[in-house]
PDB file of N, CA and C in Angstrom:
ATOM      1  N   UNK A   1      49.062-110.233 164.830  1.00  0.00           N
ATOM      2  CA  UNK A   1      50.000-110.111 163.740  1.00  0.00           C
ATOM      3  C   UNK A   1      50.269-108.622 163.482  1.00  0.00           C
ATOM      4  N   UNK A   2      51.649-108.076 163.071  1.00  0.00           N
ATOM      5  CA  UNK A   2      51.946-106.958 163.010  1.00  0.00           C
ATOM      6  C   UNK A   2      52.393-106.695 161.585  1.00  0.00           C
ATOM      7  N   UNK A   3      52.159-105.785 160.879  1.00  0.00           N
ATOM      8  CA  UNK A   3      52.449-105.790 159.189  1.00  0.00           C
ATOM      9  C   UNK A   3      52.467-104.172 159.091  1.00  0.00           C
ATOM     10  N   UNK A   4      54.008-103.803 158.466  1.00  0.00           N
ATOM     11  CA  UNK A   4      54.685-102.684 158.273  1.00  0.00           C
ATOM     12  C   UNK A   4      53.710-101.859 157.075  1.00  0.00           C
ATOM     13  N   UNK A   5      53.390-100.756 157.295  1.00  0.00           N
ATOM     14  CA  UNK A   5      52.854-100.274 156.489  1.00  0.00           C
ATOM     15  C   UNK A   5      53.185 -98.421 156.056  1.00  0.00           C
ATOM     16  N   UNK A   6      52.980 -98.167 154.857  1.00  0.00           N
ATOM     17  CA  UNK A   6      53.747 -96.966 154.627  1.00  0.00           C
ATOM     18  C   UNK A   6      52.198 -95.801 154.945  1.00  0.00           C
ATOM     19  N   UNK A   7      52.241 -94.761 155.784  1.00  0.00           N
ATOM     20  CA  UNK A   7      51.223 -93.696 155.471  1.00  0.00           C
ATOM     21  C   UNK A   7      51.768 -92.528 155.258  1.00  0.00           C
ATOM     22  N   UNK A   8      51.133 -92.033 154.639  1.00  0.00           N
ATOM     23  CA  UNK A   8      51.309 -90.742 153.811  1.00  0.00           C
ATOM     24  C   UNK A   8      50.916 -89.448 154.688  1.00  0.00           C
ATOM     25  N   UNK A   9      50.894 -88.332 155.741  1.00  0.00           N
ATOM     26  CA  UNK A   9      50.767 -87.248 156.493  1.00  0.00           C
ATOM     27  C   UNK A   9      51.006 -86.280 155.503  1.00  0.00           C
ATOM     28  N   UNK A  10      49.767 -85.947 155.478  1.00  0.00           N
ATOM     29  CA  UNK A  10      49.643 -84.142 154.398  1.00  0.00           C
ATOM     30  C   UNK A  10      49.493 -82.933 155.236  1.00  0.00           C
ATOM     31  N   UNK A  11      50.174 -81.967 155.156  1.00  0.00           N
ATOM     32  CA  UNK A  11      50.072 -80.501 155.659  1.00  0.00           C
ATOM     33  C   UNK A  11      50.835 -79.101 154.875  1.00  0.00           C
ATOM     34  N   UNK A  12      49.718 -78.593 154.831  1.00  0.00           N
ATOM     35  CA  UNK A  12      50.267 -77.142 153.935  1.00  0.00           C
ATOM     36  C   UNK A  12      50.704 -78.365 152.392  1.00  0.00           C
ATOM     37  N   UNK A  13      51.838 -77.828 152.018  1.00  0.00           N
ATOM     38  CA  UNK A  13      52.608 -77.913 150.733  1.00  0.00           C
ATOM     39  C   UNK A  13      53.571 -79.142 150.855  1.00  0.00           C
ATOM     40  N   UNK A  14      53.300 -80.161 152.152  1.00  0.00           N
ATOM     41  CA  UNK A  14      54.889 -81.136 152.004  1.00  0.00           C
ATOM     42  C   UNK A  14      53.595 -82.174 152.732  1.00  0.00           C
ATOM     43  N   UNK A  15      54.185 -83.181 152.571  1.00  0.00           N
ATOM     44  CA  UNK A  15      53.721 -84.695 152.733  1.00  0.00           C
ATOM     45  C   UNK A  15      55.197 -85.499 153.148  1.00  0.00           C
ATOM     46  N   UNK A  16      54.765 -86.493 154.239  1.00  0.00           N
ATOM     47  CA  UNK A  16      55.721 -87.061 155.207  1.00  0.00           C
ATOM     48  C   UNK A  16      55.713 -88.706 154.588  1.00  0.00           C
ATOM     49  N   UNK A  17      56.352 -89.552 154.850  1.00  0.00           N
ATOM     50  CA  UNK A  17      56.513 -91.037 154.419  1.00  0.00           C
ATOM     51  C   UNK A  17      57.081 -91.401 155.661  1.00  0.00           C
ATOM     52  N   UNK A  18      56.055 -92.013 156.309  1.00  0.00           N
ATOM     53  CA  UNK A  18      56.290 -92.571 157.208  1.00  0.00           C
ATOM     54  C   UNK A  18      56.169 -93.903 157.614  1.00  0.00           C
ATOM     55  N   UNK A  19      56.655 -94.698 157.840  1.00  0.00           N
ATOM     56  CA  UNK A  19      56.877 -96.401 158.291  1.00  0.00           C
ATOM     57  C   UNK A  19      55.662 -96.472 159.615  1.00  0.00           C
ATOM     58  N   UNK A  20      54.756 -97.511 159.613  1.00  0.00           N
ATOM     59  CA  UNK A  20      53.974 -97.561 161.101  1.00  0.00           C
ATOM     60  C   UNK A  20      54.107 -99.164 160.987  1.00  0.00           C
ATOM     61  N   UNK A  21      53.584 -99.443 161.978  1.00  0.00           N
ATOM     62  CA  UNK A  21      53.217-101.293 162.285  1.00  0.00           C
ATOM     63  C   UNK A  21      51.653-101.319 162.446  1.00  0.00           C
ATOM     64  N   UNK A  22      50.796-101.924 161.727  1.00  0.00           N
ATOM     65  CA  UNK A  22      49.709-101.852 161.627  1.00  0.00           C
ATOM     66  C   UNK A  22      49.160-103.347 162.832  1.00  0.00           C
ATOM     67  N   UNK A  23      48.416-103.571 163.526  1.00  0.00           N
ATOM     68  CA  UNK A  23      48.333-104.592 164.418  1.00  0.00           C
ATOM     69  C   UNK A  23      46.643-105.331 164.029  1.00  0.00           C
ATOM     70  N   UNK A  24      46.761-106.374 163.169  1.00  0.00           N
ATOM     71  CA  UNK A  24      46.045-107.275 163.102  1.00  0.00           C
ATOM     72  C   UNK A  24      45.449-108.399 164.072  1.00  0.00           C
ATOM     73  N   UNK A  25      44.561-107.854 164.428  1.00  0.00           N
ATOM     74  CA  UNK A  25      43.589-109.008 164.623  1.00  0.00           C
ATOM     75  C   UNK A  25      42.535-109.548 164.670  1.00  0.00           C
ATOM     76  N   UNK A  26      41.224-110.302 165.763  1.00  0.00           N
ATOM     77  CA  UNK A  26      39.915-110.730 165.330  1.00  0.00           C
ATOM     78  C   UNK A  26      39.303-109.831 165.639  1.00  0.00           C
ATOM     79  N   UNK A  27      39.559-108.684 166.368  1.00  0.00           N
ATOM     80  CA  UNK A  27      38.688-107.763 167.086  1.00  0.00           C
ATOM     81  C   UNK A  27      38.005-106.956 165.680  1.00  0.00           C
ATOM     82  N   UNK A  28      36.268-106.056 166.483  1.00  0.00           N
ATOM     83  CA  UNK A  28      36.185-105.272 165.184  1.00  0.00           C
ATOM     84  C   UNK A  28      36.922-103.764 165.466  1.00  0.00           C
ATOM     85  N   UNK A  29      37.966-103.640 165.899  1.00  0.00           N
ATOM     86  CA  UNK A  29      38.730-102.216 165.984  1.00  0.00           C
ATOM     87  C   UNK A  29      40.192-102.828 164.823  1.00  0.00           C
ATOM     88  N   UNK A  30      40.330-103.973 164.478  1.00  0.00           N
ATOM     89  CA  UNK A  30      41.184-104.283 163.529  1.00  0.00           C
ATOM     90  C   UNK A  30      41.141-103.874 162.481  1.00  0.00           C
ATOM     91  N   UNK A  31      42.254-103.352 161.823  1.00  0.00           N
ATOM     92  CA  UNK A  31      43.709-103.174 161.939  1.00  0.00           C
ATOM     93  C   UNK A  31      43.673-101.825 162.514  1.00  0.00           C
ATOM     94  N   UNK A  32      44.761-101.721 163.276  1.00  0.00           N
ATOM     95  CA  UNK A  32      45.150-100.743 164.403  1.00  0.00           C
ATOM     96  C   UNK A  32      46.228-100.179 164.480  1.00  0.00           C
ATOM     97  N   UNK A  33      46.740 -98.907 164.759  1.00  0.00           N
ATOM     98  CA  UNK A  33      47.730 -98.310 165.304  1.00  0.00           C
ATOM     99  C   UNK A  33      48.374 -98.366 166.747  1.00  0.00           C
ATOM    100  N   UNK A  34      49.939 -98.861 166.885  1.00  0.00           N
ATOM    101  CA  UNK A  34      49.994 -98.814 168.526  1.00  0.00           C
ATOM    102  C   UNK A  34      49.991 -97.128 168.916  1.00  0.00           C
ATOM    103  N   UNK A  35      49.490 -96.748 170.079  1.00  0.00           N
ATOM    104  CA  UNK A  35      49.547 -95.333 170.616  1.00  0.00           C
ATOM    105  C   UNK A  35      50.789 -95.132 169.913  1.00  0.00           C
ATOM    106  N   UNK A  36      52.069 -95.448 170.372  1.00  0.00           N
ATOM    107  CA  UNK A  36      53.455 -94.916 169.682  1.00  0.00           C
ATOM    108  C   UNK A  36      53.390 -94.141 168.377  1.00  0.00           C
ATOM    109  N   UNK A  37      52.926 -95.209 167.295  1.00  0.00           N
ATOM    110  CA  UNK A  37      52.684 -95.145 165.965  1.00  0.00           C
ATOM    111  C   UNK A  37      51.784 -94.005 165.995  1.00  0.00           C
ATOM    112  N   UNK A  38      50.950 -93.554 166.700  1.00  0.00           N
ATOM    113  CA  UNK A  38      49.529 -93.079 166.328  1.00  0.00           C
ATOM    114  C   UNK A  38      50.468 -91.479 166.556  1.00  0.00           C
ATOM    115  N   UNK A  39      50.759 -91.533 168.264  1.00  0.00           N
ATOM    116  CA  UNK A  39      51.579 -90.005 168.389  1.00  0.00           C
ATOM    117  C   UNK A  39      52.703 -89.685 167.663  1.00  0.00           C
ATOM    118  N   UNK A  40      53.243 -90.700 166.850  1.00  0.00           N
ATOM    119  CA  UNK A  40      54.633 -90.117 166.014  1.00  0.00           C
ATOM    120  C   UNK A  40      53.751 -89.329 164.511  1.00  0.00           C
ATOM    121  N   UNK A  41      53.164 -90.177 164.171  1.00  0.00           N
ATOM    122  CA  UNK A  41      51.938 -89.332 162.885  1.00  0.00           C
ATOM    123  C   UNK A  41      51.862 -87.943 163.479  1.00  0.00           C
ATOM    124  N   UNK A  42      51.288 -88.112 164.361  1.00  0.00           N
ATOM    125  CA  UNK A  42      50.253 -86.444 165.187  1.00  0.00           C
ATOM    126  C   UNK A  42      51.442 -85.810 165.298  1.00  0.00           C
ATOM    127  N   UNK A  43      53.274 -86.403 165.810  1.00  0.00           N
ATOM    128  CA  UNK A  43      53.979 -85.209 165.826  1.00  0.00           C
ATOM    129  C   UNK A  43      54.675 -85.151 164.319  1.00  0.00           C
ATOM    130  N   UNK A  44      54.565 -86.012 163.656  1.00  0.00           N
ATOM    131  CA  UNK A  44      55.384 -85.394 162.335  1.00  0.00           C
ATOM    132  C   UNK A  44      54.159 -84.208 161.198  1.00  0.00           C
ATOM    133  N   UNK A  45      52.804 -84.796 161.650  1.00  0.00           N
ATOM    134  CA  UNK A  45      52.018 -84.001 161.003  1.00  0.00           C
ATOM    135  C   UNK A  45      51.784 -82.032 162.292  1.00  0.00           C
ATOM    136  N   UNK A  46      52.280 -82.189 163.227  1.00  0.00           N
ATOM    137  CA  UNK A  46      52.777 -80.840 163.798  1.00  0.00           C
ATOM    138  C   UNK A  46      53.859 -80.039 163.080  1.00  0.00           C
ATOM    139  N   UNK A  47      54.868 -80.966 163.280  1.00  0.00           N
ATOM    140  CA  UNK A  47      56.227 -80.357 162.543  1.00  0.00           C
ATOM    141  C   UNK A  47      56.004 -80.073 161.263  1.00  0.00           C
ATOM    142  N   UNK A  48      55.205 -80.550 160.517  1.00  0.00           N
ATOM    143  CA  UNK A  48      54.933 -80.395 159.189  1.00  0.00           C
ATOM    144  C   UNK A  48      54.047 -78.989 159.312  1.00  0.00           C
ATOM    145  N   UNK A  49      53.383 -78.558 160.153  1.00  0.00           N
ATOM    146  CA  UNK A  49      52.398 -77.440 159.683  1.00  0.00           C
ATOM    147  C   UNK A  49      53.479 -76.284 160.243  1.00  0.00           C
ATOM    148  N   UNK A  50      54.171 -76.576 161.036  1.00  0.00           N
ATOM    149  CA  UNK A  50      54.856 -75.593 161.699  1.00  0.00           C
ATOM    150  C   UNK A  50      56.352 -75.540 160.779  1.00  0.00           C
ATOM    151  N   UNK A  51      56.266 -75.928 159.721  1.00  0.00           N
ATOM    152  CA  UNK A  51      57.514 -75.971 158.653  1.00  0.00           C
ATOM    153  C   UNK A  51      58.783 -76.675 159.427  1.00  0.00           C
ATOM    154  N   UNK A  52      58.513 -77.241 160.486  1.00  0.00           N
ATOM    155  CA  UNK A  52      59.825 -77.667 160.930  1.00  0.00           C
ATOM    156  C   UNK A  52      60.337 -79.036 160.109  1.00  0.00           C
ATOM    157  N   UNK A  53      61.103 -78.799 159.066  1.00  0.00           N
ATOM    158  CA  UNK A  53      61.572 -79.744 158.399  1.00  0.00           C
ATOM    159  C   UNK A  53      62.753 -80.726 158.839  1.00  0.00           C
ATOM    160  N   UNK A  54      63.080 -80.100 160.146  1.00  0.00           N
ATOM    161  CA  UNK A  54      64.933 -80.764 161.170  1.00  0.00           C
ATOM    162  C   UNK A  54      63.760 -81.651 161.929  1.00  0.00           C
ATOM    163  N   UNK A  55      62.389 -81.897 162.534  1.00  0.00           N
ATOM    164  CA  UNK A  55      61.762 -82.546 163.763  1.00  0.00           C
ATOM    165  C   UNK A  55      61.055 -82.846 162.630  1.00  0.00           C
ATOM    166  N   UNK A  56      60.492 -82.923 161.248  1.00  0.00           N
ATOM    167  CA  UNK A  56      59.599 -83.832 160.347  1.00  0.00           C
ATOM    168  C   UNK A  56      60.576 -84.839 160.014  1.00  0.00           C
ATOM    169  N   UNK A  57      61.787 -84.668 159.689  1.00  0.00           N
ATOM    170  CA  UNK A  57      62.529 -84.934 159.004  1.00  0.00           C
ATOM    171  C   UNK A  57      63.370 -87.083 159.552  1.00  0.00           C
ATOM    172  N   UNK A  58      62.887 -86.616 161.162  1.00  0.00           N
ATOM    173  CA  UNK A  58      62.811 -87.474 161.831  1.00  0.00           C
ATOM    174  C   UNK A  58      62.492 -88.624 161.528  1.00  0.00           C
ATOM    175  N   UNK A  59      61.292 -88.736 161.396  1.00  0.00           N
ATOM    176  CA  UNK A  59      60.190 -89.731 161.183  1.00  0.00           C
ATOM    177  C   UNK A  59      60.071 -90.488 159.874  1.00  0.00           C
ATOM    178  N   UNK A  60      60.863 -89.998 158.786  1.00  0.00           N
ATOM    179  CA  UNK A  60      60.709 -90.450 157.473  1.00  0.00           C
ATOM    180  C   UNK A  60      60.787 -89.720 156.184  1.00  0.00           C
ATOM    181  N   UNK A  61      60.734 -89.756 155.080  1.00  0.00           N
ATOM    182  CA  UNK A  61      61.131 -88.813 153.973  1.00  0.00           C
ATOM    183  C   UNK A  61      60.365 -87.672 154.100  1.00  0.00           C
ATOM    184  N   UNK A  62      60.811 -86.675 153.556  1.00  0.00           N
ATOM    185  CA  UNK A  62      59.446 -85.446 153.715  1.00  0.00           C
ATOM    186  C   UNK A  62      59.538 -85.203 152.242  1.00  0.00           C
ATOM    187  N   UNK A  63      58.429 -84.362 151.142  1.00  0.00           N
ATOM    188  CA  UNK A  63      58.069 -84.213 150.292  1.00  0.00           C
ATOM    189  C   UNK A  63      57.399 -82.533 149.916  1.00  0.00           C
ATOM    190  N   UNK A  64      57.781 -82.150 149.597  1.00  0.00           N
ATOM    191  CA  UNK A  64      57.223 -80.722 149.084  1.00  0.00           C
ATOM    192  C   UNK A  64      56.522 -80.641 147.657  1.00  0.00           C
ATOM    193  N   UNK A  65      54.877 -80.392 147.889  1.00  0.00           N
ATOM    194  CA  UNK A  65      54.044 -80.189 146.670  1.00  0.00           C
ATOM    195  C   UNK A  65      54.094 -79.029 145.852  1.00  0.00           C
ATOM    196  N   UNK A  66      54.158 -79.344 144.289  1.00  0.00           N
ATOM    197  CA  UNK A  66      54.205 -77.976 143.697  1.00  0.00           C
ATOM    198  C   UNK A  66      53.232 -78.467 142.679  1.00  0.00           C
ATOM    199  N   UNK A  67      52.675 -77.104 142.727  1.00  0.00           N
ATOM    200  CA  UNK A  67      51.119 -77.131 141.605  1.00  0.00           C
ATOM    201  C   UNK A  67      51.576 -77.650 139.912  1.00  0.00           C
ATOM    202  N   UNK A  68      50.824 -78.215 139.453  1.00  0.00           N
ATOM    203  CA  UNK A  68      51.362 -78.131 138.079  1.00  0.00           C
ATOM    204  C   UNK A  68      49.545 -77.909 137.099  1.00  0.00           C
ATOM    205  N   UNK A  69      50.130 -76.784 136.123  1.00  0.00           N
ATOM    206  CA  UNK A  69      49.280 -76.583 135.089  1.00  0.00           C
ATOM    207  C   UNK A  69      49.387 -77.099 134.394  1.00  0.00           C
ATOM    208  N   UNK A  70      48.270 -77.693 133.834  1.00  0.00           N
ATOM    209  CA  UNK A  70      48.027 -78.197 131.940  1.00  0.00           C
ATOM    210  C   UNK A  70      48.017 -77.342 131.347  1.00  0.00           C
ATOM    211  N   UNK A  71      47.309 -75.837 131.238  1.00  0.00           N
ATOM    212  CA  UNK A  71      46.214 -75.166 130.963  1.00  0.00           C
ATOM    213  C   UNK A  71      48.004 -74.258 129.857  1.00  0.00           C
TER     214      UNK A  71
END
């Protein structure tokens, strides 16, 4: 069974939203990433350290963190 799932890729100051297919089954390595899924993470979390926001941008929403004070 295959079930869409959202993960989150953090680097530096921006965070990625990315779509994967998670692969269910009896095995104990369940739930799983297909290789595909696994190397599109590893390259949007590249593009992300390397600020490339045109090759992150690819893969799913991108997000830029900004600090916030209470104080």
């Amino acid at each position: 069974m295959v079930k869409k799932k959202t993960k989150y890729i953090h680097a530096g100051r921006y965070v990625a939203e990315v779509e994967v297919n998670l692969i269910e089954s009896d095995d104990e390595w369940a739930p799983y990433l297909s290789i595909e899924d696994a190397t599109r993470l590893d390259d949007v979390r590249e593009a992300l350290q390397k600020e490339d926001m045109e090759s992150a941008s690819r893969y799913g929403g991108i997000y830029k963190l900004e600090p916030i004070s209470l104080s």
